[in-house]
N, C-alpha and C. Protein backbone atom coordinates (compact mmCIF):
# COMPACT_ATOMS: atom_id res chain seq x y z
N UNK A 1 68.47 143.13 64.00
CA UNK A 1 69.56 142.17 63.82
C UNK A 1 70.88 142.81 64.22
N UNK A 2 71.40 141.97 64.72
CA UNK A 2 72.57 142.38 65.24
C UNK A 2 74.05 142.62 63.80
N UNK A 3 74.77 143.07 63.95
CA UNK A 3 75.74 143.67 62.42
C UNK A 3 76.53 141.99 63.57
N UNK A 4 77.17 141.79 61.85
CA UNK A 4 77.83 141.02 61.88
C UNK A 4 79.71 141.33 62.19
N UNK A 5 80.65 140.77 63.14
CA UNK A 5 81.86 141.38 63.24
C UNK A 5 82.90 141.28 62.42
N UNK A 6 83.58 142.62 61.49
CA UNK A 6 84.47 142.15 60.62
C UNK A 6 85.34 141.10 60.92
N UNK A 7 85.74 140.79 59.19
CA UNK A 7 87.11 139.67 59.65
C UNK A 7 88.09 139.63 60.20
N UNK A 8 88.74 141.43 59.93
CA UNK A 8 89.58 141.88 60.68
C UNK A 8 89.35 141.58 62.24
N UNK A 9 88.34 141.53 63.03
CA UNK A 9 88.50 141.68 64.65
C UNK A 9 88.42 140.16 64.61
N UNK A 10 87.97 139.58 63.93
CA UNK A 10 88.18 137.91 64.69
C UNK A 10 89.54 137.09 64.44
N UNK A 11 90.30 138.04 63.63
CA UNK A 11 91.89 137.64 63.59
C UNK A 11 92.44 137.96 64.59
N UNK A 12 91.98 139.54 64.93
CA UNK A 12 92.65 139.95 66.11
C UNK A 12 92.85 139.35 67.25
N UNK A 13 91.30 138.72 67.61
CA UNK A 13 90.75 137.90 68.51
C UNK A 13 91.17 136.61 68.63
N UNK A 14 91.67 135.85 67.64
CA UNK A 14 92.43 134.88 67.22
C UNK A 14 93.96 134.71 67.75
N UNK A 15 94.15 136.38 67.42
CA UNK A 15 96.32 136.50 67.42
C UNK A 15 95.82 136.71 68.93
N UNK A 16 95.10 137.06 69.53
CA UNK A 16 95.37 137.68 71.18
C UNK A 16 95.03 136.45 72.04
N UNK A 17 94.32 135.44 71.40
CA UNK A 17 94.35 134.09 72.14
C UNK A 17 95.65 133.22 72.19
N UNK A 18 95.97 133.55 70.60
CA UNK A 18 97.31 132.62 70.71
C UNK A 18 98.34 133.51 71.36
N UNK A 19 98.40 134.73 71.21
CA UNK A 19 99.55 135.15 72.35
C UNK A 19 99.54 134.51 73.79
N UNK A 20 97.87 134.81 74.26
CA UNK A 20 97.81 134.55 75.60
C UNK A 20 98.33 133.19 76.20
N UNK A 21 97.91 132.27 75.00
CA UNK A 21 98.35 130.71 74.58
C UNK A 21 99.47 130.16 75.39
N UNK A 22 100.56 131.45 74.34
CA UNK A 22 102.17 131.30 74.56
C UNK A 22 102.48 131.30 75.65
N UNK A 23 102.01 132.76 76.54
CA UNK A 23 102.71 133.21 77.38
C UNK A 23 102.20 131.63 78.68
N UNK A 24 100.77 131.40 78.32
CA UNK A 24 100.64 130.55 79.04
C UNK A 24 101.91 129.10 79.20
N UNK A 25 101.85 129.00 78.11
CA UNK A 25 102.93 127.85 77.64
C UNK A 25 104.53 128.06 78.25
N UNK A 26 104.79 128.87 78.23
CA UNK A 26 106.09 129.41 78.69
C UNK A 26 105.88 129.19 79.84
N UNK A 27 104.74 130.02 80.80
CA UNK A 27 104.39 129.65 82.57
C UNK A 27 104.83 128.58 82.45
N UNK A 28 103.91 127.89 82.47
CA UNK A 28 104.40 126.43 82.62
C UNK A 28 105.32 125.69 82.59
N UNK A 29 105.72 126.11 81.56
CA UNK A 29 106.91 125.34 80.82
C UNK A 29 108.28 126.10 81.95
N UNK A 30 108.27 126.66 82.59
CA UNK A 30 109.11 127.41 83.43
C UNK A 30 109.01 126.89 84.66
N UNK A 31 107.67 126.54 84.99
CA UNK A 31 107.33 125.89 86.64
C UNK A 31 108.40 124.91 86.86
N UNK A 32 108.19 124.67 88.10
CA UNK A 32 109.57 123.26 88.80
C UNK A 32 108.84 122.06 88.31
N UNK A 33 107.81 121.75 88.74
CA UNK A 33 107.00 120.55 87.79
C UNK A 33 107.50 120.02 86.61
N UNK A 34 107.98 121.03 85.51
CA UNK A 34 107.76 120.88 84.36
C UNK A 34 108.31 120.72 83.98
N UNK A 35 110.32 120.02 85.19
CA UNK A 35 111.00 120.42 84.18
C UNK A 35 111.51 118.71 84.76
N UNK A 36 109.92 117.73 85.27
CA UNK A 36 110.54 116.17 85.74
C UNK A 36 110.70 115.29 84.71
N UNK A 37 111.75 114.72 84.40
CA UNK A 37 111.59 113.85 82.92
C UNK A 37 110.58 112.76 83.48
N UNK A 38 110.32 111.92 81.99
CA UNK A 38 109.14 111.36 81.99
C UNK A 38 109.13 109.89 83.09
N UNK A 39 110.86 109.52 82.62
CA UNK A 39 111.10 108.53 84.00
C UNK A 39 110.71 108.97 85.43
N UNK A 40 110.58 109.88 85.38
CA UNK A 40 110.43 110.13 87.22
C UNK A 40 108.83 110.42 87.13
N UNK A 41 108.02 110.83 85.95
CA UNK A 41 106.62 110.84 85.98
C UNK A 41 106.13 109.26 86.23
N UNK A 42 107.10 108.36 85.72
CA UNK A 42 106.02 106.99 86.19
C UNK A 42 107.07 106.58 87.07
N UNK A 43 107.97 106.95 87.83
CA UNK A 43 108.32 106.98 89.38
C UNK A 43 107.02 106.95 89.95
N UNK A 44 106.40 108.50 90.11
CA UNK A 44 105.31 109.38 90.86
C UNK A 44 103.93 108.62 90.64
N UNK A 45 103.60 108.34 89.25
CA UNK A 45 102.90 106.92 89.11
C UNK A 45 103.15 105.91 90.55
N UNK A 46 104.11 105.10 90.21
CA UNK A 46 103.92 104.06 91.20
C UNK A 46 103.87 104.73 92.96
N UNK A 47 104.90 105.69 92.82
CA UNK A 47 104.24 106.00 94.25
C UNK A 47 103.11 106.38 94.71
N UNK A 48 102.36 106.75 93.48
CA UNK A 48 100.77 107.19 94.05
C UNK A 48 100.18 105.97 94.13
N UNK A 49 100.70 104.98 93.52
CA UNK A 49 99.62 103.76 93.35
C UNK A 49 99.98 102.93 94.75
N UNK A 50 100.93 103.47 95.12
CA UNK A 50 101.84 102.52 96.31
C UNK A 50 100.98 103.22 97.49
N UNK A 51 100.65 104.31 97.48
CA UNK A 51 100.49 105.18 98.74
C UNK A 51 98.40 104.98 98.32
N UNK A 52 97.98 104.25 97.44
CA UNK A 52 96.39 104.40 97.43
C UNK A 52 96.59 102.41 97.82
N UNK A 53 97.78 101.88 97.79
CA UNK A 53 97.04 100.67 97.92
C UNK A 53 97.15 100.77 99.69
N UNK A 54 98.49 101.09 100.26
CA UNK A 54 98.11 101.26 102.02
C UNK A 54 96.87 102.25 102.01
N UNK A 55 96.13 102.96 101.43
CA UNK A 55 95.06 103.60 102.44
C UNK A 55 94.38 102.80 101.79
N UNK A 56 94.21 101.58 101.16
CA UNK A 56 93.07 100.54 100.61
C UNK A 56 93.54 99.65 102.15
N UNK A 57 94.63 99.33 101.96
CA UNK A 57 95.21 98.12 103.77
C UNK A 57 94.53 99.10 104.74
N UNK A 58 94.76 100.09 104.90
CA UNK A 58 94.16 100.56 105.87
C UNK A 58 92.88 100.63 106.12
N UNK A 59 92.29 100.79 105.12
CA UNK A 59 91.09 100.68 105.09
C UNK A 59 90.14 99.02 105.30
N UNK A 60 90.94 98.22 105.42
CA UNK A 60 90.57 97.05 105.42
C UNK A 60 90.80 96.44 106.60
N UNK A 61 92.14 97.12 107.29
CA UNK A 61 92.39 96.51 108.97
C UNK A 61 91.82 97.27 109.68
N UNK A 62 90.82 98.63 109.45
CA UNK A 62 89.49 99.23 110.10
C UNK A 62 88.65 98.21 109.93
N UNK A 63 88.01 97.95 108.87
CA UNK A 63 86.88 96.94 108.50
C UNK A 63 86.74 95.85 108.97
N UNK A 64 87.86 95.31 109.17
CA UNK A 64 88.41 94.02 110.05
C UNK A 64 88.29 93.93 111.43
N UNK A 65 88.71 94.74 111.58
CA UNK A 65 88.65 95.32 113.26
C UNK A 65 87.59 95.55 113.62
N UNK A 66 86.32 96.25 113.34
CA UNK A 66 84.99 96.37 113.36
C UNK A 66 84.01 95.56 113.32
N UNK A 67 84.27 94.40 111.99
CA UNK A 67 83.62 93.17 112.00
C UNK A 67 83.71 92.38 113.16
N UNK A 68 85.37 91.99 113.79
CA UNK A 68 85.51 91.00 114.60
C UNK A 68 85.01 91.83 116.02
N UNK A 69 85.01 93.03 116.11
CA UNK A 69 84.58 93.75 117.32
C UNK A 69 82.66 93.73 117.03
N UNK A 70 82.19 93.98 116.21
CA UNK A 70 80.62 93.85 116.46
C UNK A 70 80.20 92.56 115.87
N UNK A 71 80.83 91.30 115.46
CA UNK A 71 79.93 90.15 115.24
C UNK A 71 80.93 88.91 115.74
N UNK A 72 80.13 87.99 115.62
CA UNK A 72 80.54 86.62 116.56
C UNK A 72 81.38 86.05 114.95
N UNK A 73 81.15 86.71 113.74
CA UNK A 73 81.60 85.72 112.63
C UNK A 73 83.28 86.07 112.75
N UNK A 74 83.25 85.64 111.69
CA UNK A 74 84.86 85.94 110.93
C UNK A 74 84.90 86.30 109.86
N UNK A 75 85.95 87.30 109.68
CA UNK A 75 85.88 87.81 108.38
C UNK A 75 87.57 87.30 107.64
N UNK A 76 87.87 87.87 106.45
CA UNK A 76 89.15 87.71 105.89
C UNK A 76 89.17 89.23 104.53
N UNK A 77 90.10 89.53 105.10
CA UNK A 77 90.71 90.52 103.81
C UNK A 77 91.11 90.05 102.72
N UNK A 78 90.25 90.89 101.55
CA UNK A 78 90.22 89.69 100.32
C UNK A 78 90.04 90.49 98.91
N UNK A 79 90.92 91.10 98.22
CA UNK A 79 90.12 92.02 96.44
C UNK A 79 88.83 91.13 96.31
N UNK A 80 88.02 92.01 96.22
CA UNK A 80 86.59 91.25 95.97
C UNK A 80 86.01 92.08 94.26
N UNK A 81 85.27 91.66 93.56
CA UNK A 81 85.21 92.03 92.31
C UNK A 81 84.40 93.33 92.37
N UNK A 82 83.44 93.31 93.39
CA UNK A 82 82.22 94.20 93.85
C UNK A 82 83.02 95.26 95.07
N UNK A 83 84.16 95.28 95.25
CA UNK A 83 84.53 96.32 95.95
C UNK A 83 84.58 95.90 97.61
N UNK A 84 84.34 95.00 97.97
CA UNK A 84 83.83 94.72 99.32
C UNK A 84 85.94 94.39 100.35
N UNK A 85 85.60 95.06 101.03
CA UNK A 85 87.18 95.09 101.29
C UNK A 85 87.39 93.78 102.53
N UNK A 86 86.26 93.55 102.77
CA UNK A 86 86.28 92.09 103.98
C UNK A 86 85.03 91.42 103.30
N UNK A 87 85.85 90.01 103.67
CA UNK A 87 84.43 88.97 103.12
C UNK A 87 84.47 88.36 104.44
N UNK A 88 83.08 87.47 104.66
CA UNK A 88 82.64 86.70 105.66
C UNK A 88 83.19 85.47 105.38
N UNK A 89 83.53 84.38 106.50
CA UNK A 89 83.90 82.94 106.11
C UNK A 89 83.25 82.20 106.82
N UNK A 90 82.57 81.56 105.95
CA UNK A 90 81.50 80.32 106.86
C UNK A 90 82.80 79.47 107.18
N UNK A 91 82.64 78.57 108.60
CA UNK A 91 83.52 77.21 108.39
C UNK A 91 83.08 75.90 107.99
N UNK A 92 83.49 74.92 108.15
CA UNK A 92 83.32 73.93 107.36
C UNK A 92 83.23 72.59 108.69
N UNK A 93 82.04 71.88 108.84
CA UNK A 93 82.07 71.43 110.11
C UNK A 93 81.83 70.11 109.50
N UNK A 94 82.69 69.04 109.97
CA UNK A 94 83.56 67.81 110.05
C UNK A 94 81.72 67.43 110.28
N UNK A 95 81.31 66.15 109.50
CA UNK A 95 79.79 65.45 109.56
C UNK A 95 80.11 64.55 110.61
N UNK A 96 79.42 64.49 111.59
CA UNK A 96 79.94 63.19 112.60
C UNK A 96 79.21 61.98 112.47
N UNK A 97 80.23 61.14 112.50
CA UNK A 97 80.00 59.66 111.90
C UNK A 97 79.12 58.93 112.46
């Protein structure tokens, strides 16, 4: 069996984490990052959300472009619930009288 480690070393082990803790905390807390107030964190918010919805457009006037280049249908750019970034459009043909 292995001896069990006094109490003394797992305090030690304890104080030398939380030092390391600090100093970590301080890094950080020192970086240029760290010093953006929270208004400009949901700035950076919307610009990320601004800059993922054009590579979603972009991604959809590829898809678009592809459809109408390899099929005779038509498509339309459309939020679809299932992710689908182009839907197909049947048309609608007038019954003759």
């Amino acid at each position: 069996m292995a001896a069990a480690n006094p109490p003394g070393f797992q305090n030690k082990t304890r104080v030398a984490i939380l030092v390391e803790l600090d100093k970590e905390k301080k890094r950080l807390l020192q970086s240029p990052g760290a010093n953006i107030p929270l208004s400009s964190r949901a700035n950076l918010k919307e610009v990320r959300d601004s800059a993922e919805q054009q590579h979603i457009a972009a991604q959809q006037k590829a898809a678009l472009q592809h459809a109408h280049g390899h099929s005779s249908g038509f498509f339309i750019t459309q939020d679809s619930s299932f992710g689908n970034l182009i839907l197909p459009v049947l048309p609608r043909l007038e019954p003759d009288l």
